[in-house]
Protein backbone atom coordinates (compact mmCIF):
# COMPACT_ATOMS: atom_id res chain seq x y z
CA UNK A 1 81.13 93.55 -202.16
CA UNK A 2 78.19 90.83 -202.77
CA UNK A 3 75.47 92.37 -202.21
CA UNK A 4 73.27 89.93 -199.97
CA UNK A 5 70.38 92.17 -199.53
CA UNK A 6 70.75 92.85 -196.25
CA UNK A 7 70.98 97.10 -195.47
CA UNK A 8 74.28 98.64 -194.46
CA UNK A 9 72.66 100.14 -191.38
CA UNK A 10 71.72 97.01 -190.21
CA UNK A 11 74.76 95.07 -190.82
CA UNK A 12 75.95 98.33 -189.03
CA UNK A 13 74.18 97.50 -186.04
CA UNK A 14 74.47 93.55 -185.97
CA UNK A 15 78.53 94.51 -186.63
CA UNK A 16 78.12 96.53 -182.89
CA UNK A 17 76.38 94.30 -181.00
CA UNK A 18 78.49 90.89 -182.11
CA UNK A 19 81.44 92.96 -181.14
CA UNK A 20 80.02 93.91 -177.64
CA UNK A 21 82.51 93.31 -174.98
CA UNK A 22 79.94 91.54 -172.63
CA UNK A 23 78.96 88.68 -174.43
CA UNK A 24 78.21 85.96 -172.27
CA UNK A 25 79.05 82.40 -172.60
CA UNK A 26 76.14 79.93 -173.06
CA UNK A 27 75.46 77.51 -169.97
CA UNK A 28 76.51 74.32 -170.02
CA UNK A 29 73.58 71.05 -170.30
CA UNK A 30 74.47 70.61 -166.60
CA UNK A 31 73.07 74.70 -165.81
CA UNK A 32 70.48 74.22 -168.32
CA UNK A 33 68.97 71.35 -165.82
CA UNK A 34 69.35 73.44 -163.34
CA UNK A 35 66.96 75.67 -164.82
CA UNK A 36 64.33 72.72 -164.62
CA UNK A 37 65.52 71.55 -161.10
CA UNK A 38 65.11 75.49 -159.75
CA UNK A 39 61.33 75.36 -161.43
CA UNK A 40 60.52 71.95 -160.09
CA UNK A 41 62.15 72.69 -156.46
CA UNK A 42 59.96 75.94 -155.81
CA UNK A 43 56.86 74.53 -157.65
CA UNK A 44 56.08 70.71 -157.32
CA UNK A 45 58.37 70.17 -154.32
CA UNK A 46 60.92 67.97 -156.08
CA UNK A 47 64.39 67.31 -155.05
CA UNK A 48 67.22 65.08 -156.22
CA UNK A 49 70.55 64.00 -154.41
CA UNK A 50 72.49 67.08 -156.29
CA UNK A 51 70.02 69.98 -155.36
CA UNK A 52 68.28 69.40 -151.75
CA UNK A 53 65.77 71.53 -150.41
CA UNK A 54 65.83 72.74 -146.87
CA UNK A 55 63.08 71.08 -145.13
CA UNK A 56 60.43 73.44 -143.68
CA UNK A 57 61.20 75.23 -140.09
CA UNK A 58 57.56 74.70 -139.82
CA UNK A 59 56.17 71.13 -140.96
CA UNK A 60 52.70 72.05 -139.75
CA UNK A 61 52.65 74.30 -142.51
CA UNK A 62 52.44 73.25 -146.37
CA UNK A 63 54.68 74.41 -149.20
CA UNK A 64 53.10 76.78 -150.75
CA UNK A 65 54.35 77.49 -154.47
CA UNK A 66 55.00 80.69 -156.01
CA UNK A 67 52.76 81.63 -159.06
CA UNK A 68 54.16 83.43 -161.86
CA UNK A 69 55.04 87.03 -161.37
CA UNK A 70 56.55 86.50 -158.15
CA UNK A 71 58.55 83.05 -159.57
CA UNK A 72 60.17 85.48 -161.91
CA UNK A 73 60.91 88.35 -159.44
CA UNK A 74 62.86 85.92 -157.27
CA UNK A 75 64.74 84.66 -159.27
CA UNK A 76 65.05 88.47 -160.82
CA UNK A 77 66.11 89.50 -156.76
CA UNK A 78 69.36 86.47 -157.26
CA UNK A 79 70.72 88.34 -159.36
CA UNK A 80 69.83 92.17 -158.08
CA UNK A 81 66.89 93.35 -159.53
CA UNK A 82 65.51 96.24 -158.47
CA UNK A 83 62.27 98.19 -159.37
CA UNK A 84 64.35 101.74 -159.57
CA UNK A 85 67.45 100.25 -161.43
CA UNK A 86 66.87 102.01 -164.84
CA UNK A 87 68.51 98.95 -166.14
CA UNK A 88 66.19 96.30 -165.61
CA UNK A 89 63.47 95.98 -167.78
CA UNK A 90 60.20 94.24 -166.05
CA UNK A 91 58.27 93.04 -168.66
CA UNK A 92 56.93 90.47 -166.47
CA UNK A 93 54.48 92.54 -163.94
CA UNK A 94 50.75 91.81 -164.04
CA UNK A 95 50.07 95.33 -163.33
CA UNK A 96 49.45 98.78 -165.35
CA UNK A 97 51.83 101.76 -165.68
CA UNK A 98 50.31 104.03 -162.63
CA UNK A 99 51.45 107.62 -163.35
CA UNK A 100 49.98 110.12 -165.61
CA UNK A 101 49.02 109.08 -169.31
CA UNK A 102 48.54 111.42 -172.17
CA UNK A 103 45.17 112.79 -172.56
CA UNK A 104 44.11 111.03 -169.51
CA UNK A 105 41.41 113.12 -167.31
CA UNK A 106 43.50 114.23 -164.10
CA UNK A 107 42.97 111.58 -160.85
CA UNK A 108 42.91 113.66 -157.38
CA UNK A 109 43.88 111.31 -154.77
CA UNK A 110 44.19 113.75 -151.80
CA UNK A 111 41.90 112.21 -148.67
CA UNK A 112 40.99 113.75 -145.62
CA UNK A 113 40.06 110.75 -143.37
CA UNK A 114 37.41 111.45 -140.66
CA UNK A 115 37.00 109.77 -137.44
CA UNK A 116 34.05 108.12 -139.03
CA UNK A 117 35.88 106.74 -141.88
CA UNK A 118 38.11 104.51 -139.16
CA UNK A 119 35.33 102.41 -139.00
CA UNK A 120 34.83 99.40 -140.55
CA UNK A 121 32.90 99.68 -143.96
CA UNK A 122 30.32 96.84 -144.44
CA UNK A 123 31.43 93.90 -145.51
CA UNK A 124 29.79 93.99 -149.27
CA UNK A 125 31.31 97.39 -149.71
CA UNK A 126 30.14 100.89 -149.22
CA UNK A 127 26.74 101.53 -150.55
CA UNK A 128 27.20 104.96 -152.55
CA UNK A 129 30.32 102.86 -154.32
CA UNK A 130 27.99 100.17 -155.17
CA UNK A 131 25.36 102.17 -156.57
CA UNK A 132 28.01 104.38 -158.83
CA UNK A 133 29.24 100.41 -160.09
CA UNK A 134 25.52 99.30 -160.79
CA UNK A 135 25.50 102.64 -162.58
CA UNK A 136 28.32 101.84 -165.06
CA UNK A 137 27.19 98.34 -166.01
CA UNK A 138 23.52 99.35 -166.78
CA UNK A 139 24.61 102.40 -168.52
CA UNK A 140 27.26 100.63 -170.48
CA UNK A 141 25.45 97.21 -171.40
CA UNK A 142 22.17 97.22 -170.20
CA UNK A 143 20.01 100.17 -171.32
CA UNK A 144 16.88 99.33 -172.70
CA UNK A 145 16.35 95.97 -171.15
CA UNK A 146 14.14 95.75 -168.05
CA UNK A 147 16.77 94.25 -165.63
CA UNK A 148 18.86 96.41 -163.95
CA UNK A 149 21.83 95.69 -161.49
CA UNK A 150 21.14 97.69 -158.61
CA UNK A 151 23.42 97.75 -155.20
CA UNK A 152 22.20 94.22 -153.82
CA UNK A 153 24.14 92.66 -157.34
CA UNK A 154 27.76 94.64 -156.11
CA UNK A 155 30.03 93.14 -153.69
CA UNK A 156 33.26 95.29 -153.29
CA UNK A 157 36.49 93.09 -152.20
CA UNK A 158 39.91 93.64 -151.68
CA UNK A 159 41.34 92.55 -154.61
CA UNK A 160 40.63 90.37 -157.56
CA UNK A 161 41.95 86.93 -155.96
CA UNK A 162 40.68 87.83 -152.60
CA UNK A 163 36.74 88.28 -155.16
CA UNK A 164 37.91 84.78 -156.29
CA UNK A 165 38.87 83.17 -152.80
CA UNK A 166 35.11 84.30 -151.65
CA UNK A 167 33.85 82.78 -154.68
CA UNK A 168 35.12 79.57 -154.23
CA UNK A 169 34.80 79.65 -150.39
CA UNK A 170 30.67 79.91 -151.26
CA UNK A 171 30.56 76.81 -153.99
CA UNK A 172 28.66 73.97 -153.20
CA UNK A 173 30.81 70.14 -153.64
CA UNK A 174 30.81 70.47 -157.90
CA UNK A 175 33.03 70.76 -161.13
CA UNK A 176 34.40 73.69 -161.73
CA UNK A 177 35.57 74.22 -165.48
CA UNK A 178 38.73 75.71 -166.18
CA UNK A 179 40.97 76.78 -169.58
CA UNK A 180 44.75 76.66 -170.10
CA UNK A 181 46.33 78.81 -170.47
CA UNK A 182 44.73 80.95 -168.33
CA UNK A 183 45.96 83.29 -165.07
CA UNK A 184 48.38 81.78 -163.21
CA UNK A 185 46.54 82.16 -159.75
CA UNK A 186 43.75 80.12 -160.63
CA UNK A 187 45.91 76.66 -160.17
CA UNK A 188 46.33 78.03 -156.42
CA UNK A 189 42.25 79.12 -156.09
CA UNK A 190 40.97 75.90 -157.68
CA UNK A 191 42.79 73.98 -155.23
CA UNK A 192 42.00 75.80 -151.74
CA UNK A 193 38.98 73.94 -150.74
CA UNK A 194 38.06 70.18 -150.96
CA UNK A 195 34.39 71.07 -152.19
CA UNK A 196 35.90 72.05 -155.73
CA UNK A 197 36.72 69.51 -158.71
CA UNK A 198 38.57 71.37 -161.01
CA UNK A 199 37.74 70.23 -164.79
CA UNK A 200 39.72 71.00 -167.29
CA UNK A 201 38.54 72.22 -170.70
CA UNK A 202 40.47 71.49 -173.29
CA UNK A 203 40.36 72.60 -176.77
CA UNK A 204 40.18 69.87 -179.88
CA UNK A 205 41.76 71.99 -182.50
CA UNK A 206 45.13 73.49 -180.62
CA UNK A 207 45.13 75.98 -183.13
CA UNK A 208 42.30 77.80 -180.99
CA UNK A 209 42.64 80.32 -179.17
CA UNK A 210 39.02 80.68 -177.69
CA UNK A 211 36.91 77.74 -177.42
CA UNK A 212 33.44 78.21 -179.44
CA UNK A 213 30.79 78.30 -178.02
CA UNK A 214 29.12 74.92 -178.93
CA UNK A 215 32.31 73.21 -177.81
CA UNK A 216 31.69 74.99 -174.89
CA UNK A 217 28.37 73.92 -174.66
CA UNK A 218 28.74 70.17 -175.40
CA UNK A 219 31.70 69.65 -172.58
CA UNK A 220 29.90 71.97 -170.12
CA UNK A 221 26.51 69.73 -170.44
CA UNK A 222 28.18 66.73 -170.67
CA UNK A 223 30.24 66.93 -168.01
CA UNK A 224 27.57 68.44 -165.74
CA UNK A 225 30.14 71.38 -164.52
CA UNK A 226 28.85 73.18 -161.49
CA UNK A 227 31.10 76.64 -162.32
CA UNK A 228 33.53 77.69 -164.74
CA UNK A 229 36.17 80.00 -164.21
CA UNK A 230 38.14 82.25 -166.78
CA UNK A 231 39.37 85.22 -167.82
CA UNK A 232 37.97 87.46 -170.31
CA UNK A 233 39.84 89.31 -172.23
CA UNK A 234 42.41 86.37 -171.85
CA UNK A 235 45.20 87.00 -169.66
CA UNK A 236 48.07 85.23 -170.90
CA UNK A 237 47.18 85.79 -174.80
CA UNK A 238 44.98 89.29 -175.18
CA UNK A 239 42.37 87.42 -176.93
CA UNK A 240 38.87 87.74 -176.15
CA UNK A 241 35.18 86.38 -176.32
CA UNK A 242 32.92 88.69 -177.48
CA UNK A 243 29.26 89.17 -179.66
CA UNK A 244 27.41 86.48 -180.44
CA UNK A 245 30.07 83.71 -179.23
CA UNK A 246 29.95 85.52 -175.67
CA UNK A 247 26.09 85.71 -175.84
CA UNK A 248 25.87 82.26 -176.04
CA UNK A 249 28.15 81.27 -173.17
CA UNK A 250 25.74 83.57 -170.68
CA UNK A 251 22.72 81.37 -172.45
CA UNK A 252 24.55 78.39 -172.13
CA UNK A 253 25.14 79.05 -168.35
CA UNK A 254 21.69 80.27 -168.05
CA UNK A 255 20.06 76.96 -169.55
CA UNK A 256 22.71 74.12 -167.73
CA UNK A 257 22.63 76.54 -164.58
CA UNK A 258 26.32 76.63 -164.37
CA UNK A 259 27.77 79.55 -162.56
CA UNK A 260 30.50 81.29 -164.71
CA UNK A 261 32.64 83.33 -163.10
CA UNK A 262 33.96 85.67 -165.28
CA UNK A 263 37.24 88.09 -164.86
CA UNK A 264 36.70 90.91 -166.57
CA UNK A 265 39.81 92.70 -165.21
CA UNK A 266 40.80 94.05 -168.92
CA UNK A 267 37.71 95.03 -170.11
CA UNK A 268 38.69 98.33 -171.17
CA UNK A 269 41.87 97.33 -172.88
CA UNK A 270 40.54 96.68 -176.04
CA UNK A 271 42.75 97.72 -179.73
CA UNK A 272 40.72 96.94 -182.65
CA UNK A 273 37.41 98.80 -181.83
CA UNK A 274 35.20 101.07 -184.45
CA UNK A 275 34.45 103.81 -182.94
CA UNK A 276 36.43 107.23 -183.91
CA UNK A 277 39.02 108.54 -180.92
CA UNK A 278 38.41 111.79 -180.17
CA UNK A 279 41.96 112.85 -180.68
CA UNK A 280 40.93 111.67 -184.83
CA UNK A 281 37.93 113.31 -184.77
CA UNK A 282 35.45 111.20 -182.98
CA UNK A 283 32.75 113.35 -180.66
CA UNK A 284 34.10 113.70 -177.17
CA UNK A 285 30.57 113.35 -175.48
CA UNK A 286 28.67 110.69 -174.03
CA UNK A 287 27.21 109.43 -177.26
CA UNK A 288 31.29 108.00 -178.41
CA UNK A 289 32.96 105.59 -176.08
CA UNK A 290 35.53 103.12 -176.77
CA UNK A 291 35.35 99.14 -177.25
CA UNK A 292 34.93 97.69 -174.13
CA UNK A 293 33.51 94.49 -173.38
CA UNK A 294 31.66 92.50 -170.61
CA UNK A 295 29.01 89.59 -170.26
CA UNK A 296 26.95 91.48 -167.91
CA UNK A 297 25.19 93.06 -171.52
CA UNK A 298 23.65 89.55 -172.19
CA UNK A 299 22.27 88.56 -169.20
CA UNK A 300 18.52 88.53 -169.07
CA UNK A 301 18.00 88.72 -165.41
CA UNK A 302 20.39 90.25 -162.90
CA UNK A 303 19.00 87.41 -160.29
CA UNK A 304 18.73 84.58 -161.75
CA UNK A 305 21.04 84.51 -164.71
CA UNK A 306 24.09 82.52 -162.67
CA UNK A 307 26.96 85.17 -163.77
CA UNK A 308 29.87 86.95 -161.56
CA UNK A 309 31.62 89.06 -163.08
CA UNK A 310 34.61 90.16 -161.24
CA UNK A 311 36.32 93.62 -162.02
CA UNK A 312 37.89 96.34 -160.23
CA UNK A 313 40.23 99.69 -160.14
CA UNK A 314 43.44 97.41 -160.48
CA UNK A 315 43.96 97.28 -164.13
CA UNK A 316 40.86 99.05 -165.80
CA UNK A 317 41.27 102.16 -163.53
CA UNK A 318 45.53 101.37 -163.13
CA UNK A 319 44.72 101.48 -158.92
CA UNK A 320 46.33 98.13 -158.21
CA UNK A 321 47.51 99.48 -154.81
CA UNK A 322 44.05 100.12 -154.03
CA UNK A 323 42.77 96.51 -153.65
CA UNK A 324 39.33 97.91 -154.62
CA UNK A 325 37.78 95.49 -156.46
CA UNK A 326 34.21 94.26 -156.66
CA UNK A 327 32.19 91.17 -158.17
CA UNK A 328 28.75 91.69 -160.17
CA UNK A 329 26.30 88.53 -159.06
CA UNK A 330 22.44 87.47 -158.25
CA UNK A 331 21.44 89.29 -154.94
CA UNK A 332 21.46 85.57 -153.43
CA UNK A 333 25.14 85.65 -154.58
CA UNK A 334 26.29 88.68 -153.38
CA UNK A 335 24.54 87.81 -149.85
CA UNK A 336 26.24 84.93 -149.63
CA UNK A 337 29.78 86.56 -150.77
CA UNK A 338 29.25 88.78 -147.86
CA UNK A 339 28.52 86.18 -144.84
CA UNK A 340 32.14 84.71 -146.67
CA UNK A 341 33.75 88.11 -146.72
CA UNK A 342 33.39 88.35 -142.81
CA UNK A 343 35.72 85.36 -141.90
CA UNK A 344 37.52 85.47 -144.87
CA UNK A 345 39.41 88.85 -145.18
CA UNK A 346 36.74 91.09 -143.75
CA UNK A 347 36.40 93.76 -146.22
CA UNK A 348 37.78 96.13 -148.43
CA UNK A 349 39.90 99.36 -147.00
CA UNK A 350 36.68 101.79 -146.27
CA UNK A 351 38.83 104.98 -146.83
CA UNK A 352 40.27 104.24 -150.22
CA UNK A 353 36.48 102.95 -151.34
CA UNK A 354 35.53 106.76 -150.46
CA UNK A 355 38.65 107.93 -152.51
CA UNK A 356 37.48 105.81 -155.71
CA UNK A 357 34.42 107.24 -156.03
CA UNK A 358 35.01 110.18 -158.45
CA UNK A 359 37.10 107.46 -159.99
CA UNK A 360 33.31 105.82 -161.50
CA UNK A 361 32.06 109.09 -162.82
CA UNK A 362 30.86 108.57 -166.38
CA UNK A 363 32.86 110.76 -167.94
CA UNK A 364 35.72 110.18 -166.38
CA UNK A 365 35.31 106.78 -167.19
CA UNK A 366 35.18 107.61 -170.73
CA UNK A 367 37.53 109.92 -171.10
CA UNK A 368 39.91 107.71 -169.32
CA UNK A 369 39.66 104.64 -171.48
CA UNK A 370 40.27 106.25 -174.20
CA UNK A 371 43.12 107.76 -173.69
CA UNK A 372 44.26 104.19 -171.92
CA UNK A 373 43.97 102.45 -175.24
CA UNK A 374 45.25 104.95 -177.03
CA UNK A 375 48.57 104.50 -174.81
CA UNK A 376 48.63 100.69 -174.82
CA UNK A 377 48.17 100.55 -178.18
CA UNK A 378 51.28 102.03 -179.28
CA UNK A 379 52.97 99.92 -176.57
CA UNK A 380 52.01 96.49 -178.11
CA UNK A 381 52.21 97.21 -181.41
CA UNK A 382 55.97 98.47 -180.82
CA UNK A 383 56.96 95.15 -178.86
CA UNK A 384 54.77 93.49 -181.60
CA UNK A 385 57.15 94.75 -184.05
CA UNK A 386 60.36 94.27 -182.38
CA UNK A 387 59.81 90.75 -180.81
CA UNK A 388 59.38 89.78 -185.02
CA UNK A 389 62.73 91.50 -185.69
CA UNK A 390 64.59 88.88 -182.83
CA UNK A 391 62.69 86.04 -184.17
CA UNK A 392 60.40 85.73 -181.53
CA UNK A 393 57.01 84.90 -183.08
CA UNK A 394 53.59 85.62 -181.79
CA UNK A 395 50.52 83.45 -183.00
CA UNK A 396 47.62 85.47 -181.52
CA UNK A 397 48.44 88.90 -182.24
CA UNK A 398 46.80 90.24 -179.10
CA UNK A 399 42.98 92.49 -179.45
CA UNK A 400 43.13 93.58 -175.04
CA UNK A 401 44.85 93.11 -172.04
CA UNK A 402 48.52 94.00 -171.72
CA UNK A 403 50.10 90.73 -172.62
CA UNK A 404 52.36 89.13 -175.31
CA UNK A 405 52.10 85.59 -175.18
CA UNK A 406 55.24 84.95 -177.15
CA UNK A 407 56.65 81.60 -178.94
CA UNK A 408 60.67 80.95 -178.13
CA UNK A 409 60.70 78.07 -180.62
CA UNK A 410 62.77 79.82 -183.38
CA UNK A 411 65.26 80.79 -180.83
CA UNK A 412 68.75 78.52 -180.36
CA UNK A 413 68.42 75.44 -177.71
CA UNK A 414 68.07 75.40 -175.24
CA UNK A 415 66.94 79.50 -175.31
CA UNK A 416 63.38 78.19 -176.73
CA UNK A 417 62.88 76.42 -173.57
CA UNK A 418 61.16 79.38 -171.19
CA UNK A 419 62.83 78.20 -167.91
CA UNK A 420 65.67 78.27 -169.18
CA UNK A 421 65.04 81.64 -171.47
CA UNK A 422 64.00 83.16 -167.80
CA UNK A 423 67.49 82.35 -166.64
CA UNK A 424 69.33 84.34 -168.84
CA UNK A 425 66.96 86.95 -169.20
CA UNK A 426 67.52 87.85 -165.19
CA UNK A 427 71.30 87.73 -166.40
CA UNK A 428 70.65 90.21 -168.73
CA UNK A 429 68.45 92.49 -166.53
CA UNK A 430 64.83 91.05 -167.88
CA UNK A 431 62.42 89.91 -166.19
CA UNK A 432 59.92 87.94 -168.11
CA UNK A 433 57.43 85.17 -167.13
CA UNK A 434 57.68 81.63 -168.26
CA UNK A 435 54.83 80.13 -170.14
CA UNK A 436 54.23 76.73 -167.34
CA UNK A 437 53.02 79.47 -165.01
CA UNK A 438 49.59 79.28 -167.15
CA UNK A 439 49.10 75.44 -167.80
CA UNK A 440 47.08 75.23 -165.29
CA UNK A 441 47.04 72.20 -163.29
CA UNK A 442 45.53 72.47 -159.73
CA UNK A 443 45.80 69.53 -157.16
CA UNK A 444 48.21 67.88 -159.59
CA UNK A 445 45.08 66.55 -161.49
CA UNK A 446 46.56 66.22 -164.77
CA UNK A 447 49.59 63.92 -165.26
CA UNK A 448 52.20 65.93 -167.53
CA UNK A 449 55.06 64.84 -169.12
CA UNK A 450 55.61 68.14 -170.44
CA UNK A 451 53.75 70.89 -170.55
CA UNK A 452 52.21 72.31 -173.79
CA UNK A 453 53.82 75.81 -172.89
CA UNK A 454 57.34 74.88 -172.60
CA UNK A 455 58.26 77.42 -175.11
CA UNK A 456 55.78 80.16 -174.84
CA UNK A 457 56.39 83.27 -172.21
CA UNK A 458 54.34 86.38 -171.52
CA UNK A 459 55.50 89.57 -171.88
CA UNK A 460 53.81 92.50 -170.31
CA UNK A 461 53.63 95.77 -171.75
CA UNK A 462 51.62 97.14 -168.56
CA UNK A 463 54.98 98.90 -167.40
CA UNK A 464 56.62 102.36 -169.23
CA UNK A 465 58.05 102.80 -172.59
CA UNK A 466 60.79 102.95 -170.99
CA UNK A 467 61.16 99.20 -169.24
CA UNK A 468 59.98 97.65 -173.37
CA UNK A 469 63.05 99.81 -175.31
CA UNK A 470 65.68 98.74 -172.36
CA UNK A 471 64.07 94.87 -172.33
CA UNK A 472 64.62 94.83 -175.97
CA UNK A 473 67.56 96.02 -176.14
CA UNK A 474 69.06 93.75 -173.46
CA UNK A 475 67.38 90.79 -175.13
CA UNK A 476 68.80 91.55 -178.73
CA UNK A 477 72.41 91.62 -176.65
CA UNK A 478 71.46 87.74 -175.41
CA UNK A 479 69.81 85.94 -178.45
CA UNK A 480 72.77 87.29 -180.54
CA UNK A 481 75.39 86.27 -178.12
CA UNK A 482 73.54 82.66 -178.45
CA UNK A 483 73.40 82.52 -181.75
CA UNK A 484 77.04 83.18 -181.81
CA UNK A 485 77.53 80.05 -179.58
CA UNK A 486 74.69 77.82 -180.56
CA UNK A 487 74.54 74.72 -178.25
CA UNK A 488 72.19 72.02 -178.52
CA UNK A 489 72.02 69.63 -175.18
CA UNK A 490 69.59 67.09 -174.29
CA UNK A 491 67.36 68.94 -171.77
CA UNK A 492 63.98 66.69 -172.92
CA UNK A 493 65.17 63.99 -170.52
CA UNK A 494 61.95 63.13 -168.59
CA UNK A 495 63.91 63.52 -165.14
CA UNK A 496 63.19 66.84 -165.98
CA UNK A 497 59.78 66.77 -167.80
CA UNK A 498 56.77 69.33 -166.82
């Protein structure tokens, strides 16, 4: 036999899975627009004469679109997903793995509620959580400088988009700033109230990942933005502004006195750090702590220097059914957050804010994070490796956060289109999310004739081993069944642009 070059074990392998009695037949061009029609009928409130949409029980009430996650989870539901079905992979969830990780430090969660806990807690949060979250910053990023967060900077919320809602419910009328591709929910923030302009950012070289800094600087100043809001580490693409480059966004902030509101949610999920893990023979002690990262270490004054950050036990501390979060601000800020907080959503749960508190002990803090990277690191580099081996490439190999954010544009057509790759996947028991979930566009303000994300999709490697082995293995079972039956329809038609 010729040999080709190719090893027996995998021509073993591809043999199986080309022979696997479930292949599926590719759609047709006429399901492949459907794809686009299902995408445009939930999201922009299109319709055609072949595919009506119900109109509204309630027309006093407004459409609201789905963002990402819960796009993909619906359409996941069609088709009978279901969180404890061992065979559906959900890479898709913006959320941690919750359970017990090796090496972590043990989490007691038993509460004994007292009459006095029933109560509600103040608005800004309880005050011995505050002070244990003004601990953590200064002790992490601002010892030895003179300014100190203390409990008047710490606003706790319930949740991360309910820290963002009050944030944008205090703005003044201005321009807020915003990147794409960037988390999904911001499209639905920027547009809640009529006092914010979103802005878009965009970046000259689209080989960027992270805009530098005097790019930054020149459209922030020249555009006279009020506010800029984005994520940091970068949630879809894991990459991150940090050192010098993130010094110089506080300063630029500081000097154009534009409010950045920073989410910081994946600040401890950081892979390419120097310091030495214990488990390799780094000290375990308060003197060796992992790469983390946030802007609060280069502000010079707690209340004046116009930065939120906003963080909380969701991802960092894997609590996401907590909804403790909190935002790091000015005193002026955080006073103001709190006179929003009380029409708003009124506060965060007061028993669960007593619960957390062990939760922001130093050491547990430490111990915690790194055994969380330690876990998440052998997570993405496995789907790393495997998403190369189907031919899915991946441009910014990913330094934090739990995301992938994939390129589909060596797959088949129409596969390499992510609407239409999210269809099949939910055939195949995969949930994924499509990548024109993070162009962000809020209020429409950008005409698109097709978005620059049409063949990117985030994976999440937040969930168990167990949901990235099953995904891949269901995915390997679809491309190859495409490839098999390559198809190439006209699905560019601007009836069903983005």
């Amino acid at each position: 036999m010729e040999n080709d070059g190719v090893p027996a074990s995998k021509k073993r392998r591809n043999a199986d899975l080309d022979d696997e009695e479930d292949v599926v037949v590719p759609m047709s061009e006429k399901q492949v627009a459907e794809a686009h029609t299902m995408y445009l009928q939930y999201h922009r409130h299109q319709e055609s004469d072949e595919h009506k949409v119900e109109v509204p029980t309630f027309p006093m009430f407004h459409r609201v679109p789905k963002t990402g996650v819960i796009y993909a989870t619906s359409r996941a539901k069609m088709h009978g997903f279901d969180h404890e079905d061992p065979e559906w992979a959900n890479m898709g969830q913006g959320a941690p793995e919750t359970g017990p990780i090796e090496g972590a430090p043990e989490r007691k969660f038993s509460l004994n509620i007292p009459d006095s806990e029933l109560e509600y807690a103040p608005v800004t949060g309880l005050f011995e959580l505050r002070e244990k979250i003004s601990t953590y910053y200064n002790q992490l990023y601002r010892v030895g400088q003179a300014s100190q967060y203390t409990v008047d900077n710490i606003c706790i919320v319930p949740g991360g988009r309910a820290g963002i809602t009050r944030l944008m419910a205090i703005l003044g009328t201005c321009q807020v700033g915003y990147f794409s591709p960037d988390y999904t929910a911001y499209e639905q923030a920027l547009s809640l109230f009529v006092r914010v302009n979103p802005s878009p950012y965009f970046h000259r070289d689209v080989n960027e990942a992270l805009m530098p800094s005097d790019e930054f600087e020149f459209q922030t100043s020249g555009r006279g933005v009020g506010a800029v809001l984005l994520s940091n580490p970068a949630n879809p693409t894991g990459q991150s502004i940090e050192g010098d480059n993130l010094s110089e966004y506080v300063r630029i902030a500081r000097e154009n006195n534009t409010a950045i509101m920073m989410d910081e949610f994946y600040s401890h999920y950081y892979y390419d750090g120097d310091a030495v893990d214990p488990q390799d023979g780094g000290a375990d002690d308060d003197s060796n702590w992992p790469k983390t990262v946030s802007s609060a270490k280069y502000v010079q004054d707690v209340n004046v220097d116009p930065i939120c950050i906003i963080n909380g036990l969701t991802k960092n501390w894997r609590c996401p059914g907590f909804r403790i979060c909190w935002i790091v601000a000015p005193a002026a800020i955080v006073e103001m957050l709190g006179s929003a907080g009380s029409y708003l959503d009124g506060g965060a749960n007061a028993p669960l804010q007593r619960l957390a508190l062990p939760l922001m002990d130093m050491d547990f803090i430490r111990r915690d994070a790194w055994a969380l990277q330690r876990h998440f690191r052998k997570k993405r580099d496995y789907l790393l490796t495997e998403l190369a081996r189907l031919n899915i490439t991946v441009k910014w190999v990913p330094t934090a956060t739990f995301y992938i954010w994939a390129d589909l544009s060596n797959l088949p057509p129409p596969l390499n289109d992510c609407l239409v790759f999210l269809e099949e996947c939910v055939k195949h028991k995969i949930v994924c999310v499509p990548g024109v979930f993070f162009d962000v566009n809020p209020k429409g303000i950008r005409n698109v004739a097709m978005s620059k994300c049409i063949s990117n999709v985030r994976f999440s490697y937040g969930p168990p081993m167990r949901n990235l082995t099953k995904g891949i293995e269901n995915m390997e079972k679809m491309i190859r069944s495409w490839k098999k039956h390559p198809q190439r329809p006209s699905i560019y038609d601007k009836q069903h642009s983005l």
